[in-house]
C-alpha atoms as a PDB file:
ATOM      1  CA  UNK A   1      -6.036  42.058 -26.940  1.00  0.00           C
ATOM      2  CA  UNK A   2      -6.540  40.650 -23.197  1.00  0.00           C
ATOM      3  CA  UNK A   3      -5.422  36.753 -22.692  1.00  0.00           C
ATOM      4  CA  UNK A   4      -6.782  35.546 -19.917  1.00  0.00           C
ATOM      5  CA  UNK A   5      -4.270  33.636 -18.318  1.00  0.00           C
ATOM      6  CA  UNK A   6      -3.505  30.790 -15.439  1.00  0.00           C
ATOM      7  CA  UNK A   7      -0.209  28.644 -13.786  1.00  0.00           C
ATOM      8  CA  UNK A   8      -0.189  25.036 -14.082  1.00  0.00           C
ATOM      9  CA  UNK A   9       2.505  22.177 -13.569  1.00  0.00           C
ATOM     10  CA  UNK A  10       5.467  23.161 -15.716  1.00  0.00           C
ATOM     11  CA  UNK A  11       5.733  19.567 -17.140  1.00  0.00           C
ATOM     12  CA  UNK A  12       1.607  20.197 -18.182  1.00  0.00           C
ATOM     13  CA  UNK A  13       2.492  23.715 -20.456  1.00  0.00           C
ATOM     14  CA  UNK A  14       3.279  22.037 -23.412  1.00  0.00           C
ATOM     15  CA  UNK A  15      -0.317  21.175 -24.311  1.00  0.00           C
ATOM     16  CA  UNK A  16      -1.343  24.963 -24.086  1.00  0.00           C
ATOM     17  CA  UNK A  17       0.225  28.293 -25.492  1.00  0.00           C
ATOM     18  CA  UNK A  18       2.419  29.436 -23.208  1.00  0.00           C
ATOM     19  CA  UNK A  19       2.697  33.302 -22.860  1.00  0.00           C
ATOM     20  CA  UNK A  20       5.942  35.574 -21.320  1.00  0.00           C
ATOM     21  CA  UNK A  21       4.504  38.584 -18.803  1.00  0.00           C
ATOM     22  CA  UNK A  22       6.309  41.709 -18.132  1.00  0.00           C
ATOM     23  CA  UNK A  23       6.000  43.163 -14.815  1.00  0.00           C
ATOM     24  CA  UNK A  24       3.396  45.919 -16.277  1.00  0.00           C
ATOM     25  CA  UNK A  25       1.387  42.962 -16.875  1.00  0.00           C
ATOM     26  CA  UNK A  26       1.758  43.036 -20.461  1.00  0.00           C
ATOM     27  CA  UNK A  27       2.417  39.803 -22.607  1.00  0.00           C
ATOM     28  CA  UNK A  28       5.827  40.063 -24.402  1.00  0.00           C
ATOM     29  CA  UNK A  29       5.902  36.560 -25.680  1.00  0.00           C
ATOM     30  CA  UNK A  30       3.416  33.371 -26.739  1.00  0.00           C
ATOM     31  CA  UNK A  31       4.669  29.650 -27.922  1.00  0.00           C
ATOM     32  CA  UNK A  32       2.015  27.619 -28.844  1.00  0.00           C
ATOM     33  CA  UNK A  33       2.229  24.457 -27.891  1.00  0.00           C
ATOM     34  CA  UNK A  34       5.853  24.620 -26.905  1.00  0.00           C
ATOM     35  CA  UNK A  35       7.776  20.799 -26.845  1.00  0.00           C
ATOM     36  CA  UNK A  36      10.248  22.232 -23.979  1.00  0.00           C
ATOM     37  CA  UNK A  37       7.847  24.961 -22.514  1.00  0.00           C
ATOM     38  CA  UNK A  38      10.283  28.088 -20.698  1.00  0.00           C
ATOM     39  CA  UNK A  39       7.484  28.978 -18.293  1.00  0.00           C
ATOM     40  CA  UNK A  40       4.553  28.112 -16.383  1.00  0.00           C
ATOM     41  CA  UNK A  41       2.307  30.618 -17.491  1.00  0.00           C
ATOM     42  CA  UNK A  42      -0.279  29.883 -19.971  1.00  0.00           C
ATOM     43  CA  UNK A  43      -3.253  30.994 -21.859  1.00  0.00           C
ATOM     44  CA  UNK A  44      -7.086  29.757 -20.709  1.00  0.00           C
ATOM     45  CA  UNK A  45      -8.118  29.776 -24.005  1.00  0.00           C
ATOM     46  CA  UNK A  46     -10.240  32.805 -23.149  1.00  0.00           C
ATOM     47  CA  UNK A  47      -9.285  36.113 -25.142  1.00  0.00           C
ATOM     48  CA  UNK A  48     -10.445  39.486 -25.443  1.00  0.00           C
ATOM     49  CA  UNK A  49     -10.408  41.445 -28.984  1.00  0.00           C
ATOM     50  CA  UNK A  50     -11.141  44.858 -30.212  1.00  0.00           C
ATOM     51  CA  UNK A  51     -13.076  44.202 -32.981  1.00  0.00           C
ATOM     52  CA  UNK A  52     -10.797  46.281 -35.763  1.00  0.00           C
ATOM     53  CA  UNK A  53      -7.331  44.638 -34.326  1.00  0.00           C
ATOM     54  CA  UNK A  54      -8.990  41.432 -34.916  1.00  0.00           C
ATOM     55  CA  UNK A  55     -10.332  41.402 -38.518  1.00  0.00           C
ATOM     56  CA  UNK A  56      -7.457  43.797 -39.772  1.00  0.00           C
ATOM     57  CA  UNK A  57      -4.828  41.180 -38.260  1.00  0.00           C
ATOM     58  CA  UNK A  58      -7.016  38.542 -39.759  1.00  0.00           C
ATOM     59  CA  UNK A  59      -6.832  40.067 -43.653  1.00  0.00           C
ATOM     60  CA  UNK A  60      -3.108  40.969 -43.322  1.00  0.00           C
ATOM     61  CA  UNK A  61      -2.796  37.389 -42.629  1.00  0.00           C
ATOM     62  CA  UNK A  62      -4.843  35.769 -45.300  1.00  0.00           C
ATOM     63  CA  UNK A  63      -2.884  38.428 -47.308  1.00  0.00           C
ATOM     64  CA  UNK A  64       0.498  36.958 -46.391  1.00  0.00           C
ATOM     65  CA  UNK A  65      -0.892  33.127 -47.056  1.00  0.00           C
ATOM     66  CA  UNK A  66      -2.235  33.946 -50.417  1.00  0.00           C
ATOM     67  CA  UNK A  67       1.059  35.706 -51.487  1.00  0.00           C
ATOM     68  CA  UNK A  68       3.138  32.712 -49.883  1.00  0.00           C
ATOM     69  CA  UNK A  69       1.240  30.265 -51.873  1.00  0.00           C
ATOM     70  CA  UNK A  70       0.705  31.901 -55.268  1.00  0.00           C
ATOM     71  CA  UNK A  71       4.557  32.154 -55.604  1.00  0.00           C
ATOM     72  CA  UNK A  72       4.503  28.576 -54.366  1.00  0.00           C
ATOM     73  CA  UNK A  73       1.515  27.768 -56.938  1.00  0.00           C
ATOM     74  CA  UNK A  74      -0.840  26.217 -54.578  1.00  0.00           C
ATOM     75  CA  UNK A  75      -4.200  26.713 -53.412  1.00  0.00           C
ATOM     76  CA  UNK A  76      -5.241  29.475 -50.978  1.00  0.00           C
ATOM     77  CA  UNK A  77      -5.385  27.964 -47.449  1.00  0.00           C
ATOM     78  CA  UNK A  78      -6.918  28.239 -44.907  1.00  0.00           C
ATOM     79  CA  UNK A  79      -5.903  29.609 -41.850  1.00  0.00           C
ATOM     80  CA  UNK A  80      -5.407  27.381 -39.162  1.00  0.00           C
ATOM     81  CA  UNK A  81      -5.372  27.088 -35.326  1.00  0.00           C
ATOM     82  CA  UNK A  82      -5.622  30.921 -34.122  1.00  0.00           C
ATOM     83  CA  UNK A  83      -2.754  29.569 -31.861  1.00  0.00           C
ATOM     84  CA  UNK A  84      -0.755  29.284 -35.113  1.00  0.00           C
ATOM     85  CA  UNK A  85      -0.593  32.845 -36.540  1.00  0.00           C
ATOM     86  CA  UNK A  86      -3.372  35.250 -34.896  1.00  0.00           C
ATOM     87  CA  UNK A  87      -2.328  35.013 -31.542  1.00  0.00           C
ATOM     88  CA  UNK A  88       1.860  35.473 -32.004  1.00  0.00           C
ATOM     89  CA  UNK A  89       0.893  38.140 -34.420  1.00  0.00           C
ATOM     90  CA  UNK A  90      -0.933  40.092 -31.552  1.00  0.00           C
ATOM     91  CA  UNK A  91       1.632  39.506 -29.186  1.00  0.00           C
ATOM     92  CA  UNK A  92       4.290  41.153 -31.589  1.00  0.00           C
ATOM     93  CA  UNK A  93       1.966  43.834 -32.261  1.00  0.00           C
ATOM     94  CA  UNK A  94       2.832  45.158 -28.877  1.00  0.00           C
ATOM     95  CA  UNK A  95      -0.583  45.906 -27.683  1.00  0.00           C
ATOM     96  CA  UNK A  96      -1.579  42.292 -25.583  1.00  0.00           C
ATOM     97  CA  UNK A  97      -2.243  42.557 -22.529  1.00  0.00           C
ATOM     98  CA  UNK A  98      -3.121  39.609 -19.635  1.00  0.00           C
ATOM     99  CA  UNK A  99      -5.162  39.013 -17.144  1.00  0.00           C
ATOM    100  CA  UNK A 100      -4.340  36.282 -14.849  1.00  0.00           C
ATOM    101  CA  UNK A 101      -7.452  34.557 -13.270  1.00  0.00           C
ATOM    102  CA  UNK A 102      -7.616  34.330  -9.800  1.00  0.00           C
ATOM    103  CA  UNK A 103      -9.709  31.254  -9.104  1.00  0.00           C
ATOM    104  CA  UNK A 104     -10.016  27.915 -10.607  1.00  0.00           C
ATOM    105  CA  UNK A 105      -9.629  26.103 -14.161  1.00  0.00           C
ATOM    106  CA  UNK A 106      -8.855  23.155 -15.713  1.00  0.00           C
ATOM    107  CA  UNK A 107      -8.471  22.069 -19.179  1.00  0.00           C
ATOM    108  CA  UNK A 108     -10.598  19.117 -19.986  1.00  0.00           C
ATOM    109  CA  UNK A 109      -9.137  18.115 -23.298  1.00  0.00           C
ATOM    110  CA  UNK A 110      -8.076  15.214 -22.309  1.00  0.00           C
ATOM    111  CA  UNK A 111      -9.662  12.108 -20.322  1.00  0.00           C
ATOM    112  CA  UNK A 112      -7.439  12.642 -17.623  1.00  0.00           C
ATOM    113  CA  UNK A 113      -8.076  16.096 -17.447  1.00  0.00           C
ATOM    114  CA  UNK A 114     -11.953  15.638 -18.432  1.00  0.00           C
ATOM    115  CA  UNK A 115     -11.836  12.607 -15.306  1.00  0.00           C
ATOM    116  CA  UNK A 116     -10.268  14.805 -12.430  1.00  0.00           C
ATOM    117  CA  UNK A 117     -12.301  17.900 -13.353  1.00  0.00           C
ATOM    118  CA  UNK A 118     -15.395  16.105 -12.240  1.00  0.00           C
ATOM    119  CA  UNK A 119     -13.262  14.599  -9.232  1.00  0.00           C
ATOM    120  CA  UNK A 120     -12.503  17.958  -8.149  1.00  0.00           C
ATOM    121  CA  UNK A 121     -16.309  18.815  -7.797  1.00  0.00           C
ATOM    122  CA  UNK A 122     -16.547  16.126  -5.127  1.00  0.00           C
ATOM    123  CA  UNK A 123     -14.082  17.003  -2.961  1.00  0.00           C
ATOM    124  CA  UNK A 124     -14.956  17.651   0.531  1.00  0.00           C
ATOM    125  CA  UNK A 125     -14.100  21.913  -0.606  1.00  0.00           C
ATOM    126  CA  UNK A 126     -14.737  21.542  -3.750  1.00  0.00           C
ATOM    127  CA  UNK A 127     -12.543  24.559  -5.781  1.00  0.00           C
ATOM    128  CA  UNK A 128     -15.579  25.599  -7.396  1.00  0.00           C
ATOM    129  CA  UNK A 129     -18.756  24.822  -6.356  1.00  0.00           C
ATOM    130  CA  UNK A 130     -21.742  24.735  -8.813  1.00  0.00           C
ATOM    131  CA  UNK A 131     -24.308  26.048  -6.781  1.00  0.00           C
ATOM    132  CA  UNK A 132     -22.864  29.312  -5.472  1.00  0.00           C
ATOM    133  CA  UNK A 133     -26.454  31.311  -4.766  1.00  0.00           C
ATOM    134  CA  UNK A 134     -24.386  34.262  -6.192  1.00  0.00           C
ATOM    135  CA  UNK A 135     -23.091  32.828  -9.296  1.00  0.00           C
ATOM    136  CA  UNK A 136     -24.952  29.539  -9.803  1.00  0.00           C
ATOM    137  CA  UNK A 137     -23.265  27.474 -12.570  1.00  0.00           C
ATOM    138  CA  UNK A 138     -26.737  26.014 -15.010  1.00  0.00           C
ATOM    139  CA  UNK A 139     -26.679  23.965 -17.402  1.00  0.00           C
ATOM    140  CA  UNK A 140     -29.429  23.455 -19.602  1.00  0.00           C
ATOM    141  CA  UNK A 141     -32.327  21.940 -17.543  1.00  0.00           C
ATOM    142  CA  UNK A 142     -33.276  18.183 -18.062  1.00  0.00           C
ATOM    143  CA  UNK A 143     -36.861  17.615 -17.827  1.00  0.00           C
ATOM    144  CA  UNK A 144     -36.809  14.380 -15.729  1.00  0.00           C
ATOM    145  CA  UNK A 145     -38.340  13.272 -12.727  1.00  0.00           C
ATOM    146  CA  UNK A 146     -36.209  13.593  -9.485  1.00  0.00           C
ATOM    147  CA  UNK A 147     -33.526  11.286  -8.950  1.00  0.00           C
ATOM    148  CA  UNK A 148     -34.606   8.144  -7.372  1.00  0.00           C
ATOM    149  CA  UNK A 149     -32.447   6.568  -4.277  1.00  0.00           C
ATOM    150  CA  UNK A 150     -34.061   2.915  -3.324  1.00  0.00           C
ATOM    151  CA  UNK A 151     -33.575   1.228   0.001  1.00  0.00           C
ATOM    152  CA  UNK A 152     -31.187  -0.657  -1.306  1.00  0.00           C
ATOM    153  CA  UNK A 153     -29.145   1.738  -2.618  1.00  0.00           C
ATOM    154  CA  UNK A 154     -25.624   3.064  -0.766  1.00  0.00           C
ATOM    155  CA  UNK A 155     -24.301   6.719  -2.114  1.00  0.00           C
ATOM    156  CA  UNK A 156     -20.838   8.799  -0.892  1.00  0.00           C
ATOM    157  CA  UNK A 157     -19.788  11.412  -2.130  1.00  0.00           C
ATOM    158  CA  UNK A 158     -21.085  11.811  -5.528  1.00  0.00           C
ATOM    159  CA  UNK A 159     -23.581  13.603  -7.899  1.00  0.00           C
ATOM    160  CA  UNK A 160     -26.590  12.383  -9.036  1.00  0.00           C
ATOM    161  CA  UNK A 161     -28.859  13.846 -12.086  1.00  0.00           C
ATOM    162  CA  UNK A 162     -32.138  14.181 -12.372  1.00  0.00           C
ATOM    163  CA  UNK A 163     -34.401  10.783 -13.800  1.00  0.00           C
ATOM    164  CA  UNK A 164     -31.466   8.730 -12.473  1.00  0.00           C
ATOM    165  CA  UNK A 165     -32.212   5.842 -10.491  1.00  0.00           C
ATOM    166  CA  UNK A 166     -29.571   4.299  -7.603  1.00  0.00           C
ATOM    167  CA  UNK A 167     -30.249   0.497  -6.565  1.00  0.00           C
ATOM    168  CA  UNK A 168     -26.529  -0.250  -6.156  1.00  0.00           C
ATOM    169  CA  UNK A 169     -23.947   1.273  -4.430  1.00  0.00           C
ATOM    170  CA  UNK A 170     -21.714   4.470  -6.059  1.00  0.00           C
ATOM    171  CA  UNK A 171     -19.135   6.079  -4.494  1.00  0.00           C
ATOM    172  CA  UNK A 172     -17.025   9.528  -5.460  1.00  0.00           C
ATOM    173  CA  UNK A 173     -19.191   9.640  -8.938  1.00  0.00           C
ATOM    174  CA  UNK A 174     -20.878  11.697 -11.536  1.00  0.00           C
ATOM    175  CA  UNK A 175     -23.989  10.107 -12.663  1.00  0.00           C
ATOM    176  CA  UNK A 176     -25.818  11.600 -15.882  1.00  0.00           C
ATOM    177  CA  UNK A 177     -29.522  12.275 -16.411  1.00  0.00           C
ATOM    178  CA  UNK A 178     -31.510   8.778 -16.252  1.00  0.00           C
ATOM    179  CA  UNK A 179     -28.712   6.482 -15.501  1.00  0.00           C
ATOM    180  CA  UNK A 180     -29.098   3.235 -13.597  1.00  0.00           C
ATOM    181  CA  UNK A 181     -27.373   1.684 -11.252  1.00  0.00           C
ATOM    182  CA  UNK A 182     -29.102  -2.102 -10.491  1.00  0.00           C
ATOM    183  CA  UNK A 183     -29.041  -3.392  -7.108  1.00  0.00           C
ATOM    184  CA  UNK A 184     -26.080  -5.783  -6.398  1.00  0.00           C
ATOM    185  CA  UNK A 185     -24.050  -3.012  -8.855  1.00  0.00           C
ATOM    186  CA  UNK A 186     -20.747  -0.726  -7.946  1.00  0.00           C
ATOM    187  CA  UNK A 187     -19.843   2.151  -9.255  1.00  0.00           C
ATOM    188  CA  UNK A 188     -16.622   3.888  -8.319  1.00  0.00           C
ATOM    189  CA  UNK A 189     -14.597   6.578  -9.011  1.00  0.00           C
ATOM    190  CA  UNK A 190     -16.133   7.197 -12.391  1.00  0.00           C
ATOM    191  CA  UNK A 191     -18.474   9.847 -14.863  1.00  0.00           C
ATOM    192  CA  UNK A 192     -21.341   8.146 -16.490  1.00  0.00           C
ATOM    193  CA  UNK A 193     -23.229   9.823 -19.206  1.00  0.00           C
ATOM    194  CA  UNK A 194     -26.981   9.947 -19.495  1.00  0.00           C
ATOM    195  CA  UNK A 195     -29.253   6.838 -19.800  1.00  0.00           C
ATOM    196  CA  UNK A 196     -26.945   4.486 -19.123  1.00  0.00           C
ATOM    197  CA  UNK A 197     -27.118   1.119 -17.795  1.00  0.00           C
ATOM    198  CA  UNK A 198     -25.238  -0.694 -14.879  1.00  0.00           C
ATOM    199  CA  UNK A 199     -26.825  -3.997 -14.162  1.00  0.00           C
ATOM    200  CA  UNK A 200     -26.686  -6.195 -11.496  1.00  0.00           C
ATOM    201  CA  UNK A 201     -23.858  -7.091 -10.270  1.00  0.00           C
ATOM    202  CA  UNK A 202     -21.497  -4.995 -12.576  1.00  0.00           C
ATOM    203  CA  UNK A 203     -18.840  -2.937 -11.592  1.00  0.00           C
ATOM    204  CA  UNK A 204     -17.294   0.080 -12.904  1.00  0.00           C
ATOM    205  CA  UNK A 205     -13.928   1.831 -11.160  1.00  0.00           C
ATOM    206  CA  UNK A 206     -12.315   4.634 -12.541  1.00  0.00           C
ATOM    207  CA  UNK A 207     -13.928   4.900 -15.603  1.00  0.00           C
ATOM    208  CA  UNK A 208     -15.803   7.645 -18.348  1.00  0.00           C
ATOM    209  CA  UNK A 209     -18.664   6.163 -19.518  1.00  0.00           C
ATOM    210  CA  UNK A 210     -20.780   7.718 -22.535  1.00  0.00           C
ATOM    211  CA  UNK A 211     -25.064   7.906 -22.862  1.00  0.00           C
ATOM    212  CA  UNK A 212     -27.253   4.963 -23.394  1.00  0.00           C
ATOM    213  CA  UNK A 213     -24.244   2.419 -22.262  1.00  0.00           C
ATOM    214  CA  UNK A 214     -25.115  -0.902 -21.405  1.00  0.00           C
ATOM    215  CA  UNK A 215     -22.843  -2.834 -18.992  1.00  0.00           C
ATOM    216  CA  UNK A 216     -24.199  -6.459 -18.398  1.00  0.00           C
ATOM    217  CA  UNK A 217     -24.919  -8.190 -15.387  1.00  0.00           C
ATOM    218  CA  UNK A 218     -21.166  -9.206 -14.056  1.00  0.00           C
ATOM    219  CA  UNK A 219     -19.485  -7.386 -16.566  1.00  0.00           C
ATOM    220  CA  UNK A 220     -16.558  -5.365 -14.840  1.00  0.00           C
ATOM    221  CA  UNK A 221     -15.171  -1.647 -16.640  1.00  0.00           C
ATOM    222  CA  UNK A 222     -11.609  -0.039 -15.543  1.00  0.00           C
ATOM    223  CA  UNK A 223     -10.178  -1.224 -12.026  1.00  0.00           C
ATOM    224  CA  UNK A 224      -9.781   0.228  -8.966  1.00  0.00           C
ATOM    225  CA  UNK A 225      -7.003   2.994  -8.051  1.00  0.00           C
ATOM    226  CA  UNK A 226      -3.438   1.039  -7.621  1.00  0.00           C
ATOM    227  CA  UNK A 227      -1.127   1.963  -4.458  1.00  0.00           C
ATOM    228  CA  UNK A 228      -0.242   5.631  -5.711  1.00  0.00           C
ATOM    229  CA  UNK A 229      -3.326   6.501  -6.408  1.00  0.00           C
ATOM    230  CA  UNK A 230      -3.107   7.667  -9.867  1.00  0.00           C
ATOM    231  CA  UNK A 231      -5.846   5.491 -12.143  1.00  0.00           C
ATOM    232  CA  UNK A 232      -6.047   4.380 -15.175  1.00  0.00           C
ATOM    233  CA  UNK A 233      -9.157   5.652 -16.667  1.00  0.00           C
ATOM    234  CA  UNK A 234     -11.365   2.887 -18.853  1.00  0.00           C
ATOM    235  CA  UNK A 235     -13.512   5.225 -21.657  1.00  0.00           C
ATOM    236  CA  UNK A 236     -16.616   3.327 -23.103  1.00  0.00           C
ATOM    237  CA  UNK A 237     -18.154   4.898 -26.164  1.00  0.00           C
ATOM    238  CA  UNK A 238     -21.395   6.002 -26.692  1.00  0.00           C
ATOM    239  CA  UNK A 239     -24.730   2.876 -27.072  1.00  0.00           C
ATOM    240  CA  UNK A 240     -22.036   0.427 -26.305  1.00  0.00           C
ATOM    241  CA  UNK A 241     -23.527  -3.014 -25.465  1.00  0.00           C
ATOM    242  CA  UNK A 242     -21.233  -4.727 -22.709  1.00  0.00           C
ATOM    243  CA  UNK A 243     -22.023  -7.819 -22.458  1.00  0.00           C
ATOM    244  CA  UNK A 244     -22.627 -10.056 -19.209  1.00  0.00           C
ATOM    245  CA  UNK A 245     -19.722 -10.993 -17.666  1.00  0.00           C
ATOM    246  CA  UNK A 246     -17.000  -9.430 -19.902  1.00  0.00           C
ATOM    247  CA  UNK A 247     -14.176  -7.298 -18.721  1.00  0.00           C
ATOM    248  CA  UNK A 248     -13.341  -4.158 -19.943  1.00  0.00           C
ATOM    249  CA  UNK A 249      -9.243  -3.627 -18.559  1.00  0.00           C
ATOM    250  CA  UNK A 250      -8.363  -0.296 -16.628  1.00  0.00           C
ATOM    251  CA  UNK A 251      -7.034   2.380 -19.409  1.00  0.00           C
ATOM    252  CA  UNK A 252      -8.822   0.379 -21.811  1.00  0.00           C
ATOM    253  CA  UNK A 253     -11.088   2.408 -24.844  1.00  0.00           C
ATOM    254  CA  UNK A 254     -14.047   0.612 -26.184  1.00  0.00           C
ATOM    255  CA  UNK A 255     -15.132   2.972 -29.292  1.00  0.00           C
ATOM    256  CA  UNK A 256     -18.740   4.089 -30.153  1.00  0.00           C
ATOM    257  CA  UNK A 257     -21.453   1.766 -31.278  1.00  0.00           C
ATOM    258  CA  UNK A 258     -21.931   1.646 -34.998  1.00  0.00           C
ATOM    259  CA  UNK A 259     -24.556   3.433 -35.803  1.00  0.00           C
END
């Protein structure tokens, strides 16, 4: 087995398995999910198998669960996380090996993480850039008109999808397919998702916004930066209807629409 593996902040490990490296490179330890992590180093999720490692690990497993619980009594389980059993049984195996990756990644599982991933891509050097001509990064295509950018409109620094449409003024954004931003609208500091809404008027700082949002004329979503810079990301849910003049506070989550 090959784990593909990264550094991040010490204080960060404890939200991924965290692996031990010799100096040969090979891995002669993995917590997952530590609560006091011992190191820095820590798995990118990605691993590499040989297929008859894999499944044989995987039966000697569900043989050890089923003899645990039938002296219990209990149902068969399943087995869990591959974080949980797989992996650490690999590792004592002898035979994992990792490979530390040499250029960027981020975890996005959280909205922090999710927030300053699309940050990073609108940096002035970017750490990755999408549209390398040697190793472009595509997603699947959206067939939409081109972007539309009115006289009115005032862009820096930001991304804008195809089918959107920019009366207002964003700054340091990620704008989905077919979102609007009205004239007299701000948008700061923030990801909105596909077909949604800013009206005149509104403003949005420092938020995640899902598809086919509606923010009413006025209405104001997440707050600017404070003095050390770190924000306090606002998440509105997916076919949310905001209505005109309401606030929705910074770190605030509105849930999905019912649907």
């Amino acid at each position: 087995m090959t784990i593909v593996t990264t550094k991040v902040d010490r204080d960060e490990a404890f939200r991924f398995g965290v692996v031990e490296v010799d100096g040969t490179g090979r891995v002669t330890g993995y917590a997952s999910k530590p609560g006091e992590p011992a190191r820095d180093v820590v798995t990118t999720e990605v691993f590499v198998f040989s297929r008859e490692a894999l499944l044989g690990t995987l039966d000697d497993l569900a043989d050890d669960a089923r003899a645990e619980t039938d002296d219990q009594g209990e149902e068969e389980p399943d087995l869990e996380d591959l974080g949980d059993a797989l992996l650490p049984r690999l590792v004592a195996g002898g035979d994992a090996a990792a490979y530390p990756l040499p250029g960027y990644w981020r975890d996005v599982g959280t909205v922090d993480s999710f927030w300053q991933g699309h940050m990073d891509l609108l940096a002035p050097e970017p750490p990755i850039r999408l549209d390398d001509p040697d190793w472009p990064v595509l997603s699947r295509p959206s067939s939409r008109l081109p972007a539309r950018v009115a006289g009115s409109a005032r862009i820096v620094d930001s991304l804008i999808s195809p089918g959107a449409r920019v009366e207002g003024r964003v700054e340091r954004s990620v704008l989905g397919p077919g979102v609007v931003v009205e004239q007299g609208a701000v948008v700061r500091d923030s990801v909105i998702f596909s077909d949604t809404v800013i009206a005149s008027g509104a403003r949005v700082d420092c938020a995640v916004v899902d598809a086919r949002v509606r923010c009413g004329e006025g209405a104001a979503v997440g707050a600017e930066r404070g003095g050390d810079g770190t924000p306090d990301i606002a998440v509105v849910g997916m076919e949310v209807q905001i209505p005109a003049g309401v606030e929705v506070a910074a770190g605030e989550e509105v849930p999905a629409a019912d649907r």
